[in-house]
N, C-alpha and C. Protein backbone atom coordinates (compact mmCIF):
# COMPACT_ATOMS: atom_id res chain seq x y z
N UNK A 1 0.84 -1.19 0.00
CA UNK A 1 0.00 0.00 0.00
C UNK A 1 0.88 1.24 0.00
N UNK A 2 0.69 2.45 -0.71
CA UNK A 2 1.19 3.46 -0.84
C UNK A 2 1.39 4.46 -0.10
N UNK A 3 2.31 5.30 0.55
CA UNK A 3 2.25 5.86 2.18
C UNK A 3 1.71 6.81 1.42
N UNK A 4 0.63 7.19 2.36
CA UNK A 4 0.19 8.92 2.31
C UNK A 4 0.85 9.93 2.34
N UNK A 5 0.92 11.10 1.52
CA UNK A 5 1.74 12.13 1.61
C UNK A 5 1.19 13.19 2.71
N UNK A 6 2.19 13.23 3.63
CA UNK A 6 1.60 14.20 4.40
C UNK A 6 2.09 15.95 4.62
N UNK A 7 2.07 16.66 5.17
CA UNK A 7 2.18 18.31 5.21
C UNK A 7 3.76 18.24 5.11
N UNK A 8 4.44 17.47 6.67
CA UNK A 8 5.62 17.41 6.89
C UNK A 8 6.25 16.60 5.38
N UNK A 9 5.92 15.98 4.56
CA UNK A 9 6.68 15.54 3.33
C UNK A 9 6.44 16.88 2.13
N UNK A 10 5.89 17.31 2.04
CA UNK A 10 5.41 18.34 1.39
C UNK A 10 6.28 19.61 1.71
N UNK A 11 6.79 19.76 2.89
CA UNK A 11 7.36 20.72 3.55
C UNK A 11 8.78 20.62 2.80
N UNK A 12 9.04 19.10 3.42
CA UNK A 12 10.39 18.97 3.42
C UNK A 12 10.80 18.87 1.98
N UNK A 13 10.30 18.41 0.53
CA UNK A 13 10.19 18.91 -0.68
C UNK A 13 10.12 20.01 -0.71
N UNK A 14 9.64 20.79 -0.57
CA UNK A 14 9.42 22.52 -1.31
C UNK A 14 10.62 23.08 -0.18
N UNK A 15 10.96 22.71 0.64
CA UNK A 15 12.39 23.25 1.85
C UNK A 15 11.58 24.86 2.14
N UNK A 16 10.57 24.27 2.90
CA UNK A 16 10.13 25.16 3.72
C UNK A 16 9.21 24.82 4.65
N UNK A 17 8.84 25.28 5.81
CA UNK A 17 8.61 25.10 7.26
C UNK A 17 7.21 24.25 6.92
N UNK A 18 6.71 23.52 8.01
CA UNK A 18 5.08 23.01 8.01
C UNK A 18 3.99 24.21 7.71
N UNK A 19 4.61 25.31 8.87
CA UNK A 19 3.26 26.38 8.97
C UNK A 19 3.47 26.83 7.82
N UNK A 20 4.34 26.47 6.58
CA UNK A 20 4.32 27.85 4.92
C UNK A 20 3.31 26.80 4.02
N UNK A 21 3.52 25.26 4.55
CA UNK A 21 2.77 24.58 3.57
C UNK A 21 1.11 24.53 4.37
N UNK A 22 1.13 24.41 5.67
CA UNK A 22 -0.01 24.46 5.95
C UNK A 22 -1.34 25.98 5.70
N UNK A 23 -0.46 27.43 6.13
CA UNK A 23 -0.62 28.75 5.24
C UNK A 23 -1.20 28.27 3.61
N UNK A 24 -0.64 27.39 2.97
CA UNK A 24 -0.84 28.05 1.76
C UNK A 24 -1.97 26.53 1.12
N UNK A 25 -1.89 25.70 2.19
CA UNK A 25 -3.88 24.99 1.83
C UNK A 25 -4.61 25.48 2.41
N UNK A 26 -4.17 26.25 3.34
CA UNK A 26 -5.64 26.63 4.19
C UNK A 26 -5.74 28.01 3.72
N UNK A 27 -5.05 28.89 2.95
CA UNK A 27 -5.31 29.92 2.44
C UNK A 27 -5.42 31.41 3.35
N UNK A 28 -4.47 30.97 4.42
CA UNK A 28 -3.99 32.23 5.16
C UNK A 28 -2.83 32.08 5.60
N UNK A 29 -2.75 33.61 6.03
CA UNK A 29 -1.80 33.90 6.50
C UNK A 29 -0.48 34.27 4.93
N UNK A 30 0.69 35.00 5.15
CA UNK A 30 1.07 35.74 3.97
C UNK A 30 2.06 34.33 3.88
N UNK A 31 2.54 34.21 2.72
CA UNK A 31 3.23 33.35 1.62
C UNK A 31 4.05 33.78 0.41
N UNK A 32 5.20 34.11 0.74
CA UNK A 32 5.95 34.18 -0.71
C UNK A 32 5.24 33.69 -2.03
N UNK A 33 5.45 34.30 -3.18
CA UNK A 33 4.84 33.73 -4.51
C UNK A 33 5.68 32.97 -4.46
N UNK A 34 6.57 32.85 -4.67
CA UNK A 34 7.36 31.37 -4.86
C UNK A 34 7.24 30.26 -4.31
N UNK A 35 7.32 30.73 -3.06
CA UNK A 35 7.12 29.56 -2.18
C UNK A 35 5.36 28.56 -1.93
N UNK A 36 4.53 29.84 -2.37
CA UNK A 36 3.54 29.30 -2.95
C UNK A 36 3.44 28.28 -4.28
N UNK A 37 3.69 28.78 -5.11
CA UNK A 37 3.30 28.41 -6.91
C UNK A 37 4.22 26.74 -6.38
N UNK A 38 5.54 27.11 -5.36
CA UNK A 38 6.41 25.83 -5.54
C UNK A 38 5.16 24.76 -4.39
N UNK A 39 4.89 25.08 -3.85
CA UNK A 39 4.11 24.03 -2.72
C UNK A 39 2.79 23.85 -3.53
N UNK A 40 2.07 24.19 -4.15
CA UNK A 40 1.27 24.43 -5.53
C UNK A 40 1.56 23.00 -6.14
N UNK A 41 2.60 23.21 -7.21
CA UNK A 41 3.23 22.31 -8.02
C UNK A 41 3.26 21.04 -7.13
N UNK A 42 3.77 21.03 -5.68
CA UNK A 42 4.11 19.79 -5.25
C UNK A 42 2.53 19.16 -5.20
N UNK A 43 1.54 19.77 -4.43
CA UNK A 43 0.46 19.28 -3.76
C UNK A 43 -0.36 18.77 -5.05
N UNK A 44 -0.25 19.91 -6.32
CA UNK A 44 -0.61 18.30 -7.66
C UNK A 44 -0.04 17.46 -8.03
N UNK A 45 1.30 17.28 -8.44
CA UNK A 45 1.86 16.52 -8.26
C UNK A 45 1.93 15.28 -7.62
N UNK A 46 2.01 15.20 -6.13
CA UNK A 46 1.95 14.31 -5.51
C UNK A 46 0.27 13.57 -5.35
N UNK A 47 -0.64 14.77 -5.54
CA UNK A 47 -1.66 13.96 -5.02
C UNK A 47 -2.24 14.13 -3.73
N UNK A 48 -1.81 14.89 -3.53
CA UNK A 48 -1.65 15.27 -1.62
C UNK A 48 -3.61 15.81 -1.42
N UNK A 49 -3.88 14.84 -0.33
CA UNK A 49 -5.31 14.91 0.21
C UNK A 49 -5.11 14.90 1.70
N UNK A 50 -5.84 15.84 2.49
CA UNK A 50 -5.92 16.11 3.59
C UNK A 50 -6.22 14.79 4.07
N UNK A 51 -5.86 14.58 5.67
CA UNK A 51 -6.24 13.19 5.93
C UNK A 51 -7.29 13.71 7.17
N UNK A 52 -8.62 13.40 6.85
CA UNK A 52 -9.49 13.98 7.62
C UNK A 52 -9.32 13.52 9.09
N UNK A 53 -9.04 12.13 9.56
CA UNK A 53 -8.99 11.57 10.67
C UNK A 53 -8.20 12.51 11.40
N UNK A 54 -6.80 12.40 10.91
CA UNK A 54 -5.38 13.52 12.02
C UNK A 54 -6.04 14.70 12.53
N UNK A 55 -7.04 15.29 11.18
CA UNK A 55 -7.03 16.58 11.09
C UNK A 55 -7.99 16.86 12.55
N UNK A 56 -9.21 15.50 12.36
CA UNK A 56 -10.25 16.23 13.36
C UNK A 56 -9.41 15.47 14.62
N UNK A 57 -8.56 14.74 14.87
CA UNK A 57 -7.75 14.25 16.28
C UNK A 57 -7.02 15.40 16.68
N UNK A 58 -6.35 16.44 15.41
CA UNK A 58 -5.84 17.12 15.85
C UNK A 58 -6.09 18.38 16.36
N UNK A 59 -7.22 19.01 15.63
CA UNK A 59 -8.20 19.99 15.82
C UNK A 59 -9.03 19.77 17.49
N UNK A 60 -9.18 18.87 17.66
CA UNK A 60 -10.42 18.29 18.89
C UNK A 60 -11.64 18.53 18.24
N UNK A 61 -12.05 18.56 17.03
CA UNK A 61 -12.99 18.79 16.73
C UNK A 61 -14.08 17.66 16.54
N UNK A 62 -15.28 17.46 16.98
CA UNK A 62 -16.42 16.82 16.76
C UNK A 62 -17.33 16.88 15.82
N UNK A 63 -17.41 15.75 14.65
CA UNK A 63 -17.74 15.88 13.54
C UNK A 63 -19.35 15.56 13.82
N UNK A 64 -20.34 16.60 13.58
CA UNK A 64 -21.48 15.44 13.46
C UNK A 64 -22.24 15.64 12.05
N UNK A 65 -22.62 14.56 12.00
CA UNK A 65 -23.45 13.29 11.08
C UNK A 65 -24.62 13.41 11.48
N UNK A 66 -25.59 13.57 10.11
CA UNK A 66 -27.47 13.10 10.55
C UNK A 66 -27.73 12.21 9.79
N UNK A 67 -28.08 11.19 10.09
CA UNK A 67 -28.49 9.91 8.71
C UNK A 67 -30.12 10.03 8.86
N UNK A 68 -30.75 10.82 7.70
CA UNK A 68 -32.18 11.26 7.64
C UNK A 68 -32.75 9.96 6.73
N UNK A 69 -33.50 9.26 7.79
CA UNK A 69 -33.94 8.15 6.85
C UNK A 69 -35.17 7.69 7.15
N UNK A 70 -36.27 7.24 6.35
CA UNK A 70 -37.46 6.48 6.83
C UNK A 70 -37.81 5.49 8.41
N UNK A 71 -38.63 5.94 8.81
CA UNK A 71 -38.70 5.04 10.22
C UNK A 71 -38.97 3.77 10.04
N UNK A 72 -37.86 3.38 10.49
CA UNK A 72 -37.48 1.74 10.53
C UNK A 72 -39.08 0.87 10.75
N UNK A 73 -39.85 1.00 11.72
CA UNK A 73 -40.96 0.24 11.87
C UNK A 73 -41.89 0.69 10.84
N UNK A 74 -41.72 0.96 9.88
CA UNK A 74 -42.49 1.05 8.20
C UNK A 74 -42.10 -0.21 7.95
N UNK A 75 -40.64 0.00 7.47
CA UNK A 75 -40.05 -0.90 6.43
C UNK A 75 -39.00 -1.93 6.91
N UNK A 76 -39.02 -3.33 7.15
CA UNK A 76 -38.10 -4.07 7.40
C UNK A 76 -36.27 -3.72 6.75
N UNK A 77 -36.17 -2.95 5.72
CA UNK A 77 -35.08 -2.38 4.84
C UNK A 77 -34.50 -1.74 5.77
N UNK A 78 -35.08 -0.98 6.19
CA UNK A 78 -34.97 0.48 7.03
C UNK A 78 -34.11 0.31 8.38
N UNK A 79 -34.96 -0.79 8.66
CA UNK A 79 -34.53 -2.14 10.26
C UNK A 79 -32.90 -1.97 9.95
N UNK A 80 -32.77 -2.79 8.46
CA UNK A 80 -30.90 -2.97 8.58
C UNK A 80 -30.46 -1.52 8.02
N UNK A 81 -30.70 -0.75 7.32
CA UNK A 81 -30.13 0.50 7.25
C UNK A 81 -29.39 1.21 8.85
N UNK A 82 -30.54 1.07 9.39
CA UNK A 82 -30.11 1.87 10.65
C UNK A 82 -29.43 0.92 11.28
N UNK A 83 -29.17 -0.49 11.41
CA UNK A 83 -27.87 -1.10 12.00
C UNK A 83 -26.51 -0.93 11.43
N UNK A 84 -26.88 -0.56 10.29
CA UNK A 84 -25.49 -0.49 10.00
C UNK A 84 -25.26 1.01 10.28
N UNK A 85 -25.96 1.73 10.46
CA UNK A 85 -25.43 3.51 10.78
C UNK A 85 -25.14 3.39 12.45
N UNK A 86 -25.35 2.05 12.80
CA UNK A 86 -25.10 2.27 14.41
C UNK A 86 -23.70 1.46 14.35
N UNK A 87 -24.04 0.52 13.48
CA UNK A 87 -22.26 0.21 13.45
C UNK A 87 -21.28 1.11 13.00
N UNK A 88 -21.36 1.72 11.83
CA UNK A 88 -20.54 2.86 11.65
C UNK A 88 -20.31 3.78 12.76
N UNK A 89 -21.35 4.07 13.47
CA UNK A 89 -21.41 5.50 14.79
C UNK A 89 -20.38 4.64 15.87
N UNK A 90 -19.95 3.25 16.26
CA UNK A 90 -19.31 2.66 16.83
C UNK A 90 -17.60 2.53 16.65
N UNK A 91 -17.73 2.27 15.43
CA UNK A 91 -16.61 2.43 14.62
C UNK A 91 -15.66 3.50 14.75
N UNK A 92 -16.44 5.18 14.29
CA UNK A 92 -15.96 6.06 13.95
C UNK A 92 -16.22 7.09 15.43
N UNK A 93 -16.57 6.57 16.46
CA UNK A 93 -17.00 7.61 17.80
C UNK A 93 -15.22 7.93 18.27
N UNK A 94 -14.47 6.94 18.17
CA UNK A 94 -13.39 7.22 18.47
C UNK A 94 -12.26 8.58 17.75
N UNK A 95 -12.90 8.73 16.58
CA UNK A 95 -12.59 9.68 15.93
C UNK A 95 -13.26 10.75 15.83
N UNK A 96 -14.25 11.07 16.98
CA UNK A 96 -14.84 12.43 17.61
C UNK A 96 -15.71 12.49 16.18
N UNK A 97 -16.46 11.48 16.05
CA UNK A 97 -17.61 11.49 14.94
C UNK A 97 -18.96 10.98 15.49
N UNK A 98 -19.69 12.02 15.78
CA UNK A 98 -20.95 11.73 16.25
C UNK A 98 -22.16 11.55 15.27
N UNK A 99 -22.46 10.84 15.10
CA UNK A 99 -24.01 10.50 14.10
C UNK A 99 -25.28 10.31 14.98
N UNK A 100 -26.09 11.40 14.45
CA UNK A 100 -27.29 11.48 14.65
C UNK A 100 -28.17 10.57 13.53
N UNK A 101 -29.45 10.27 14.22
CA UNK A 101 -30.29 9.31 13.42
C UNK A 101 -31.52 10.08 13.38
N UNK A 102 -32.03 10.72 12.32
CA UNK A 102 -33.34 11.42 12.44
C UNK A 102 -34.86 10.72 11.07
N UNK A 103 -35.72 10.27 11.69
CA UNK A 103 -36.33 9.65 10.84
C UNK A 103 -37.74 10.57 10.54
N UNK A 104 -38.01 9.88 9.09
CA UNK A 104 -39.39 10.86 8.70
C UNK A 104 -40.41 9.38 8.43
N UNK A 105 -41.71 9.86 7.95
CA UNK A 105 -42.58 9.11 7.70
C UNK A 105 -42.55 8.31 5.88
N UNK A 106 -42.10 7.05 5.98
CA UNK A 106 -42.47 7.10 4.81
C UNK A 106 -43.42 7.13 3.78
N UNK A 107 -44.36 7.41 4.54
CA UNK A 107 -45.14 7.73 3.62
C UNK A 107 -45.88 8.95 3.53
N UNK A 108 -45.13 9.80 4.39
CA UNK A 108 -45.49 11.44 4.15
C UNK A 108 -44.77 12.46 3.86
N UNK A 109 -44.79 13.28 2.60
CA UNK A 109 -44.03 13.89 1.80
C UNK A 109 -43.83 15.32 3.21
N UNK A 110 -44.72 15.82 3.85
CA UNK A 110 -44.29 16.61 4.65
C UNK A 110 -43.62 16.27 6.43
N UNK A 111 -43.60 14.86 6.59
CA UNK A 111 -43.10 14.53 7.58
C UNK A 111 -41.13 14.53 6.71
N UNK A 112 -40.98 14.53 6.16
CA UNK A 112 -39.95 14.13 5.26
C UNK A 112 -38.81 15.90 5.28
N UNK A 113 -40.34 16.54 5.16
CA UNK A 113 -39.95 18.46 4.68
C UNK A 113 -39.79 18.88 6.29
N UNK A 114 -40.84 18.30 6.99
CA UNK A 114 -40.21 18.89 8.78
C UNK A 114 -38.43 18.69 9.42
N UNK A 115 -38.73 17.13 9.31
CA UNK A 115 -37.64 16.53 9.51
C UNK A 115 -36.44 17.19 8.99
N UNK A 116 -36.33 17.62 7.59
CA UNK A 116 -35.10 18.35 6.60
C UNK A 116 -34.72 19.27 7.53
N UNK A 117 -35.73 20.36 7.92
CA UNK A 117 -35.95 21.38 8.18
C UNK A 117 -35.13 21.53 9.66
N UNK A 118 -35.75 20.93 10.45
CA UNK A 118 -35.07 20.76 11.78
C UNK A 118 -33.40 19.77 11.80
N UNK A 119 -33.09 19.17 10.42
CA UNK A 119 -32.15 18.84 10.64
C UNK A 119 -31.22 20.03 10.27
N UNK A 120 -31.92 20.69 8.97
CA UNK A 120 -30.63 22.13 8.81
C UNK A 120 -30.35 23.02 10.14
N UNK A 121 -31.83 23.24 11.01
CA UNK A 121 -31.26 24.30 11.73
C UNK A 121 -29.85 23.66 12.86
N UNK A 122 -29.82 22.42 12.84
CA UNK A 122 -28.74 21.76 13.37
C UNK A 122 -27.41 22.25 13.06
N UNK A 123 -26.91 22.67 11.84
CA UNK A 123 -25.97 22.92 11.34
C UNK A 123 -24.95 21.96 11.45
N UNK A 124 -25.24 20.62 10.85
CA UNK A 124 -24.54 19.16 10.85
C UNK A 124 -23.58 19.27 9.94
N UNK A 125 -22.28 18.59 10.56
CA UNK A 125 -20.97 19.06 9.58
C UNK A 125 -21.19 17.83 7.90
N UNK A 126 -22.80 17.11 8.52
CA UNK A 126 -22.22 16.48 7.16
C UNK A 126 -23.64 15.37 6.94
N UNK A 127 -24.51 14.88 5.80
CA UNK A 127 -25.53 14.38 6.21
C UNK A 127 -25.57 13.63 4.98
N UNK A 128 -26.41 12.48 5.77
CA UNK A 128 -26.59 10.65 4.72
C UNK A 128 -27.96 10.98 4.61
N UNK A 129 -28.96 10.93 3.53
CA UNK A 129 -30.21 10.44 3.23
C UNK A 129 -30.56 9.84 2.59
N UNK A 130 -32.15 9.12 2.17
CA UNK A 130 -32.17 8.64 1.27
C UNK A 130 -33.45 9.25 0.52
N UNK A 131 -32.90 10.06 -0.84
CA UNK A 131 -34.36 10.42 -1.55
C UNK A 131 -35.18 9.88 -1.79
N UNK A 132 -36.31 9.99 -0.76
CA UNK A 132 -37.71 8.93 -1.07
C UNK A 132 -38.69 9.79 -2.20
N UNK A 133 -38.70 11.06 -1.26
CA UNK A 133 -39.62 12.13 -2.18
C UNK A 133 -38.80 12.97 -3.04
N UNK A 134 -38.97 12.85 -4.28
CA UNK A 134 -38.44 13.56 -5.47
C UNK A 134 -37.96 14.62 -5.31
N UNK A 135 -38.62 15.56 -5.11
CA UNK A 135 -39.25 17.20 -5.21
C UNK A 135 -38.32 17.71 -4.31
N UNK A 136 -38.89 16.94 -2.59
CA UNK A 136 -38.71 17.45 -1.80
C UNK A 136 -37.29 17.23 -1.24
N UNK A 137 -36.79 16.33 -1.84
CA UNK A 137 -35.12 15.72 -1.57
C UNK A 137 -34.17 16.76 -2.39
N UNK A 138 -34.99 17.41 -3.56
CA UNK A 138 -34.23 18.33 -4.22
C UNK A 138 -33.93 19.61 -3.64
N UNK A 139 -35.11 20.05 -3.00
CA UNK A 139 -35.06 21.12 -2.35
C UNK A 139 -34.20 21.12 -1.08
N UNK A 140 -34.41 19.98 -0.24
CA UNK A 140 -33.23 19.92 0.93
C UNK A 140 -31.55 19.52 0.41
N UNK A 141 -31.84 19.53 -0.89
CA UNK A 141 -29.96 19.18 -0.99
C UNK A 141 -29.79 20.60 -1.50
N UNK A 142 -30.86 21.26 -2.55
CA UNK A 142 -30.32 23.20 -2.58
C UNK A 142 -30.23 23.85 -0.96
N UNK A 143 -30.99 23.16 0.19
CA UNK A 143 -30.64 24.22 1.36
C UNK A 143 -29.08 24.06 1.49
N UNK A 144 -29.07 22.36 1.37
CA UNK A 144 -27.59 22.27 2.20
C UNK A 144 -27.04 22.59 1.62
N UNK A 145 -26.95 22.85 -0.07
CA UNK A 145 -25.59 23.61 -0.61
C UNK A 145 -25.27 24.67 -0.62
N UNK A 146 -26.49 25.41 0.01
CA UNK A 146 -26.63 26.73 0.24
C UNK A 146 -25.36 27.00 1.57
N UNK A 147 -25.97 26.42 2.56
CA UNK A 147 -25.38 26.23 3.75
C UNK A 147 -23.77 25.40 4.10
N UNK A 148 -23.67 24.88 2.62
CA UNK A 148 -22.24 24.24 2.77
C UNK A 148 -22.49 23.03 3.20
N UNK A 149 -23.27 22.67 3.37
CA UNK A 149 -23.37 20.71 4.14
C UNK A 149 -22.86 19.96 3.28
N UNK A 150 -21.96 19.37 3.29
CA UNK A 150 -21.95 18.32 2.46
C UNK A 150 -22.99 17.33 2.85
N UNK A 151 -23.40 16.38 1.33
CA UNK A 151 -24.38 15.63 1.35
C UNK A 151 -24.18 14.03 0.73
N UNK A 152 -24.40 12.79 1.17
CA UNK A 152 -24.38 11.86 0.24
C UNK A 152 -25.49 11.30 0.41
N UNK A 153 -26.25 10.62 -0.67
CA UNK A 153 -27.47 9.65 -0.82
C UNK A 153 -27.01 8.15 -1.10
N UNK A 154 -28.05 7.47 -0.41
CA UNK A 154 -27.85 5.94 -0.71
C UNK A 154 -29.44 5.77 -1.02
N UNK A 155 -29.74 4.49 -1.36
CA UNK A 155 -30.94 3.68 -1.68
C UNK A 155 -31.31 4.84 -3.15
N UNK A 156 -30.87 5.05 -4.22
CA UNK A 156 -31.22 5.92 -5.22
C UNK A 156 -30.48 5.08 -6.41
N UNK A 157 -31.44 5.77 -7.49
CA UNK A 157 -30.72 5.33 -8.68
C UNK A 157 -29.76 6.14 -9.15
């Protein structure tokens, strides 16, 4: 398997400090043009992707997760969906990743629009659903892009 490139390899290529390569992904703080365009060149080059785990261990930061999905006692499907979002929440708690589980009705297009609703005012660093209702799945992925959420869907074509 291929070692990950990290800040400190990046550094030590372009022969300049962590904080000039870390300055110039995170887009502050002042930076030589050179020393930019050269840490630039390296980070395509190499391929270089933040490694989210270090970042939130290193930050202390607490990631949370809403997995917005149909209430399990509808649909037997639903039953294993949400075991496996409790296995994942087990998995990943150690890495200051909290997942919330928020369910709507499946079979009501506005239990579906409440639910959205109260999950945005959450301001969740990040959210799983599954588009049941057309319309209304469209409209809650324009809030969150509005708002910056990142979003992924499962059970969709």
């Amino acid at each position: 398997m291929k070692r990950r490139v990290r800040i400190k390899d990046i550094a030590r290529m372009a022969n300049v400090s962590v904080g000039t390569v870390d300055r110039v992904i995170h887009r502050r703080g002042e930076v030589s043009e050179e020393s930019f365009r050269k840490i630039m060149a390296i980070l395509e080059k190499t391929g270089y992707e933040p490694n989210l785990i270090a970042r939130s261990l290193s930050s202390g930061k607490t990631f949370n997760i809403v997995v917005l999905i149909p209430n399990p006692a509808q649909d037997e499907y639903w039953k294993m969906a949400e075991e496996g979002v409790h296995l994942a929440e087990e998995e990943w708690a150690h890495h200051r990743v909290h997942i919330k589980i928020s369910h709507f009705n499946l079979y009501n297009k506005g239990s579906f629009k409440r639910a959205a609703q109260s999950l945005l005012k959450s301001n969740p660093d990040g959210v799983l659903t599954a588009p049941i209702f057309h319309q209304e799945a469209l409209d809650f992925f324009a809030a969150c892009q509005k708002k910056k959420i990142p979003f992924v869907l499962f059970n969709n074509n």
